[in-house]
C-alpha atoms as a PDB file:
ATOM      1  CA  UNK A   1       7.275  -7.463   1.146  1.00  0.00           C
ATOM      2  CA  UNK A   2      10.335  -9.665   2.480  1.00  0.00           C
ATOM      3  CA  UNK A   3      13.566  -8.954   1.293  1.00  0.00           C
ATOM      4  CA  UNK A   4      14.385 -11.840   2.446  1.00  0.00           C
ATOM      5  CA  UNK A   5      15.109 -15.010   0.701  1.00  0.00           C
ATOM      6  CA  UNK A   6      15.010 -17.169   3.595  1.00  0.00           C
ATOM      7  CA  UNK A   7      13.141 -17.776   6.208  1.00  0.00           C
ATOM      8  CA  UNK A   8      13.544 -15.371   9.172  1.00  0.00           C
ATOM      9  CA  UNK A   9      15.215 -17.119  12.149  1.00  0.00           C
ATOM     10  CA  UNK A  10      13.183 -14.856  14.798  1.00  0.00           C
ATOM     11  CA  UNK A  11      11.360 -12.058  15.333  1.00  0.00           C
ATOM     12  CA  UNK A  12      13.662  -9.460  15.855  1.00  0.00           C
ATOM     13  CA  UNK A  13      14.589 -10.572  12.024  1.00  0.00           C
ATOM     14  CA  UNK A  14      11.321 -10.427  10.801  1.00  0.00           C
ATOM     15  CA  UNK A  15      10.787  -6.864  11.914  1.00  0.00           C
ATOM     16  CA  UNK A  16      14.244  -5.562  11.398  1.00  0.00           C
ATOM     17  CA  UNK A  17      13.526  -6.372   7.397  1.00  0.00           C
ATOM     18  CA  UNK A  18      10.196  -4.467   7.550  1.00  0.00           C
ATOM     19  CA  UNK A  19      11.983  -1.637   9.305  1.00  0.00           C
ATOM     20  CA  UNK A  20      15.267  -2.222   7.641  1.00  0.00           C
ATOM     21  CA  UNK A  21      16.775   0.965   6.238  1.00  0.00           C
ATOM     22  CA  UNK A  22      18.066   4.206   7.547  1.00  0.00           C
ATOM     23  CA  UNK A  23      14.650   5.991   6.986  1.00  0.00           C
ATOM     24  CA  UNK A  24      11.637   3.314   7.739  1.00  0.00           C
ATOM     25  CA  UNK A  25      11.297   3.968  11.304  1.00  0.00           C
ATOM     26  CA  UNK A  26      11.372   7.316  11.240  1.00  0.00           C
ATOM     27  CA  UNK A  27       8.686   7.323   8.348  1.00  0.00           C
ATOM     28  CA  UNK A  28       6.256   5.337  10.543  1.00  0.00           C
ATOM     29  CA  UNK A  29       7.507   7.680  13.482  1.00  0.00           C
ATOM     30  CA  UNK A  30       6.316  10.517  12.019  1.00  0.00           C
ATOM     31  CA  UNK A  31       3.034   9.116  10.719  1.00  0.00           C
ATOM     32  CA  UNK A  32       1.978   7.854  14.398  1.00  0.00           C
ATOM     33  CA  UNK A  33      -0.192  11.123  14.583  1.00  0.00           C
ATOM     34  CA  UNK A  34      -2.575  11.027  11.495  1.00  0.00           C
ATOM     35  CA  UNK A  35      -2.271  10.254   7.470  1.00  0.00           C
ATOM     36  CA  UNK A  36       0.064  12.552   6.099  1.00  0.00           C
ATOM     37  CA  UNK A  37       0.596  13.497   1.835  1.00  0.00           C
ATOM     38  CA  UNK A  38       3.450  12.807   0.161  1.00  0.00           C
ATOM     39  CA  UNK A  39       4.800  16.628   0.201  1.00  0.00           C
ATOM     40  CA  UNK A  40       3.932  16.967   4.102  1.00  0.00           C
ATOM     41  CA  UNK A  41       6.220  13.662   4.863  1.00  0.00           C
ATOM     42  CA  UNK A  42       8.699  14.896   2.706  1.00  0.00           C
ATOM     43  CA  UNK A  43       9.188  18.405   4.803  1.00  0.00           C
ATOM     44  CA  UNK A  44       8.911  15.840   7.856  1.00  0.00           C
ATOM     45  CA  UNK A  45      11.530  13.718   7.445  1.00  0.00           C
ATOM     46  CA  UNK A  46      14.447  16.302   6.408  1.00  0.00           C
ATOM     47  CA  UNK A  47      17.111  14.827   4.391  1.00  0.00           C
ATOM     48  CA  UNK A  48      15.377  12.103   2.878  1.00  0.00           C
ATOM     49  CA  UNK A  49      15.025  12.132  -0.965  1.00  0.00           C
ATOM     50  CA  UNK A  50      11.620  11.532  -2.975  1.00  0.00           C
ATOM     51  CA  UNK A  51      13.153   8.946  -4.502  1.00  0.00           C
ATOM     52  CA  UNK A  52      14.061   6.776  -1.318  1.00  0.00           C
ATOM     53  CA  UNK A  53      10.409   8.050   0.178  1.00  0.00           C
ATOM     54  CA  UNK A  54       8.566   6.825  -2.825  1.00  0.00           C
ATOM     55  CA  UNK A  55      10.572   3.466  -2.352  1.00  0.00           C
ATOM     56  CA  UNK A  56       9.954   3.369   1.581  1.00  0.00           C
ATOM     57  CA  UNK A  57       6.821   3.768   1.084  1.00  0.00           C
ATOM     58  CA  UNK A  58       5.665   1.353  -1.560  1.00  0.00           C
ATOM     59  CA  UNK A  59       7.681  -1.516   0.761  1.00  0.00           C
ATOM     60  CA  UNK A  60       5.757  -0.265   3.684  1.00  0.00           C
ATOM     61  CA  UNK A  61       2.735  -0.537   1.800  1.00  0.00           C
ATOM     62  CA  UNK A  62       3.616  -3.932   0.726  1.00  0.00           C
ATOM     63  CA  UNK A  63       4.606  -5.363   4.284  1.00  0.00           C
ATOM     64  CA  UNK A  64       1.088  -4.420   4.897  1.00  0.00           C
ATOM     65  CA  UNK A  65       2.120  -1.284   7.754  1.00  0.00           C
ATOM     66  CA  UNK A  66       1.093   2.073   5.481  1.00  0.00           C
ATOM     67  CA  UNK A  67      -2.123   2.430   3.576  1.00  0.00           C
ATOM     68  CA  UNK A  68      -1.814   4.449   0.468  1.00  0.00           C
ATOM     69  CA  UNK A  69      -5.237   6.405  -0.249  1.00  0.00           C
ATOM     70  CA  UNK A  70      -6.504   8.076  -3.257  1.00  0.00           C
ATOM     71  CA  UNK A  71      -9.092   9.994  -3.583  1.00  0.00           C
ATOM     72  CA  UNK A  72     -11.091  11.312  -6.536  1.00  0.00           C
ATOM     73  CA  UNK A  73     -10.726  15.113  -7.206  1.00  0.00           C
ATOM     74  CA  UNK A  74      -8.967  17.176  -9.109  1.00  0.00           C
ATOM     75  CA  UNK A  75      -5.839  18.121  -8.721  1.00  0.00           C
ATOM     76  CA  UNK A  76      -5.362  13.812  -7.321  1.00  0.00           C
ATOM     77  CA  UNK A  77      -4.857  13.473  -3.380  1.00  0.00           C
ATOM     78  CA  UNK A  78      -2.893  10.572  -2.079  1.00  0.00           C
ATOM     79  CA  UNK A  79      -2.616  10.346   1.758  1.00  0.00           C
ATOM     80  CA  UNK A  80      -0.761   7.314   3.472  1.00  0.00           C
ATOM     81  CA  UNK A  81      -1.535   6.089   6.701  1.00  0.00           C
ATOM     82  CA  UNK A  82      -0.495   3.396   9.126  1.00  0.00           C
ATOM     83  CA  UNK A  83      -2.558   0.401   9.244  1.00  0.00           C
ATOM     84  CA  UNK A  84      -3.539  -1.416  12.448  1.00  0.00           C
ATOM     85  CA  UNK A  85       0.065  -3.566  11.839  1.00  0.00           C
ATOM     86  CA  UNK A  86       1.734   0.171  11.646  1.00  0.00           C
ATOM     87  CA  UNK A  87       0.013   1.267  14.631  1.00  0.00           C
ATOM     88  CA  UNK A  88       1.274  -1.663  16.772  1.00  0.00           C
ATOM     89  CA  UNK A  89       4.972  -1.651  15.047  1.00  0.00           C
ATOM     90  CA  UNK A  90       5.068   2.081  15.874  1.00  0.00           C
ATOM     91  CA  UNK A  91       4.315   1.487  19.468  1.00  0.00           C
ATOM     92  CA  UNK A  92       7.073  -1.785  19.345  1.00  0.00           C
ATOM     93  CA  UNK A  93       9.318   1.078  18.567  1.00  0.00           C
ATOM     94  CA  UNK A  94       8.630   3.759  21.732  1.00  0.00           C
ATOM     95  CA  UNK A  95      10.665   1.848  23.743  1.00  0.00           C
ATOM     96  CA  UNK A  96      13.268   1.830  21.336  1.00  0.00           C
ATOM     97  CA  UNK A  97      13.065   5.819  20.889  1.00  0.00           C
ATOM     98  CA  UNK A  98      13.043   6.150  24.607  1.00  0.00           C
ATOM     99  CA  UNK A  99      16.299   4.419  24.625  1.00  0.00           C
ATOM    100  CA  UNK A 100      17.919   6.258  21.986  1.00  0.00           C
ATOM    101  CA  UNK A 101      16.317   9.768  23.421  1.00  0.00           C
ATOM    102  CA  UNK A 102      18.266   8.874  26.711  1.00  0.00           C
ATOM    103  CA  UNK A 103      21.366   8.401  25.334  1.00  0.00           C
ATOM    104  CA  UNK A 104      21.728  10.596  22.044  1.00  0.00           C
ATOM    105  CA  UNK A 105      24.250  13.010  23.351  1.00  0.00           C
ATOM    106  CA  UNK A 106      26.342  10.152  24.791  1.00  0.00           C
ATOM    107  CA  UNK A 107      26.088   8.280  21.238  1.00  0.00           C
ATOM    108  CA  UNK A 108      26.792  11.180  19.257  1.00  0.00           C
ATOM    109  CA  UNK A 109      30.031  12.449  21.202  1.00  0.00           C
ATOM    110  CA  UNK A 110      30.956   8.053  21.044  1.00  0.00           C
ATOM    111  CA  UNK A 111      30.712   8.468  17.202  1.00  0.00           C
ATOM    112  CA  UNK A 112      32.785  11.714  17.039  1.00  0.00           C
ATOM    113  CA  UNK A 113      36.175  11.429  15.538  1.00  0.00           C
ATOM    114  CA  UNK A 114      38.806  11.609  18.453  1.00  0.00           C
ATOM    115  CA  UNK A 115      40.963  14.480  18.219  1.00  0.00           C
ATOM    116  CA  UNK A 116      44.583  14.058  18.412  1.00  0.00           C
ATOM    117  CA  UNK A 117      46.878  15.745  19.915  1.00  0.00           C
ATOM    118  CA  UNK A 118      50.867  16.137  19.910  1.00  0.00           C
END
């Protein structure tokens, strides 16, 4: 589901807009190990609201990266899963969290307000 009104000018654009959002990767992050319900994701991704989930999830859905299952009993059971295109976009972004998971503390004192003195 492109976002997009124009054609994207490489790759990096074309994924950024599928994984564009403060929440998207980390969604797909936590869903590398297994199809996960709506209430499970929700406790898994602390912070998010249903709202922005429910949202995230439909455009992930539509970009073809989560499956959305429901199954037939009573009370309803939806599970969402990555599809093979998940799979592979989750494993595009390892490197990326190895990066980040080598350099959080330096990035997070960087982004810390400097203190002034005098």
């Amino acid at each position: 589901m492109s976002r997009s009104p124009q054609p994207y000018a490489c790759g990096v654009d074309a994924a950024i807009d599928v994984i564009s959002g403060k929440w998207k990767a980390y969604i797909l992050w936590r869903m590398a190990d297994g199809p996960k319900r709506f209430g499970e994701l929700r406790r898994l991704v602390p912070g998010i609201t249903e709202r922005v989930l429910i949202r995230h999830l439909r455009e992930l859905e539509a970009d073809e990266i989560v499956l959305r299952t429901e199954f037939a009993q009573v009370p309803p059971k939806v599970e969402y899963s990555l599809t093979p295109a998940g799979v592979a976009l989750n494993a595009a972004l390892e490197p990326l969290a190895d990066w980040g998971h080598e350099r959080m503390d330096r990035i997070a004192a960087a982004r810390q307000p400097a203190t002034r003195t005098g």
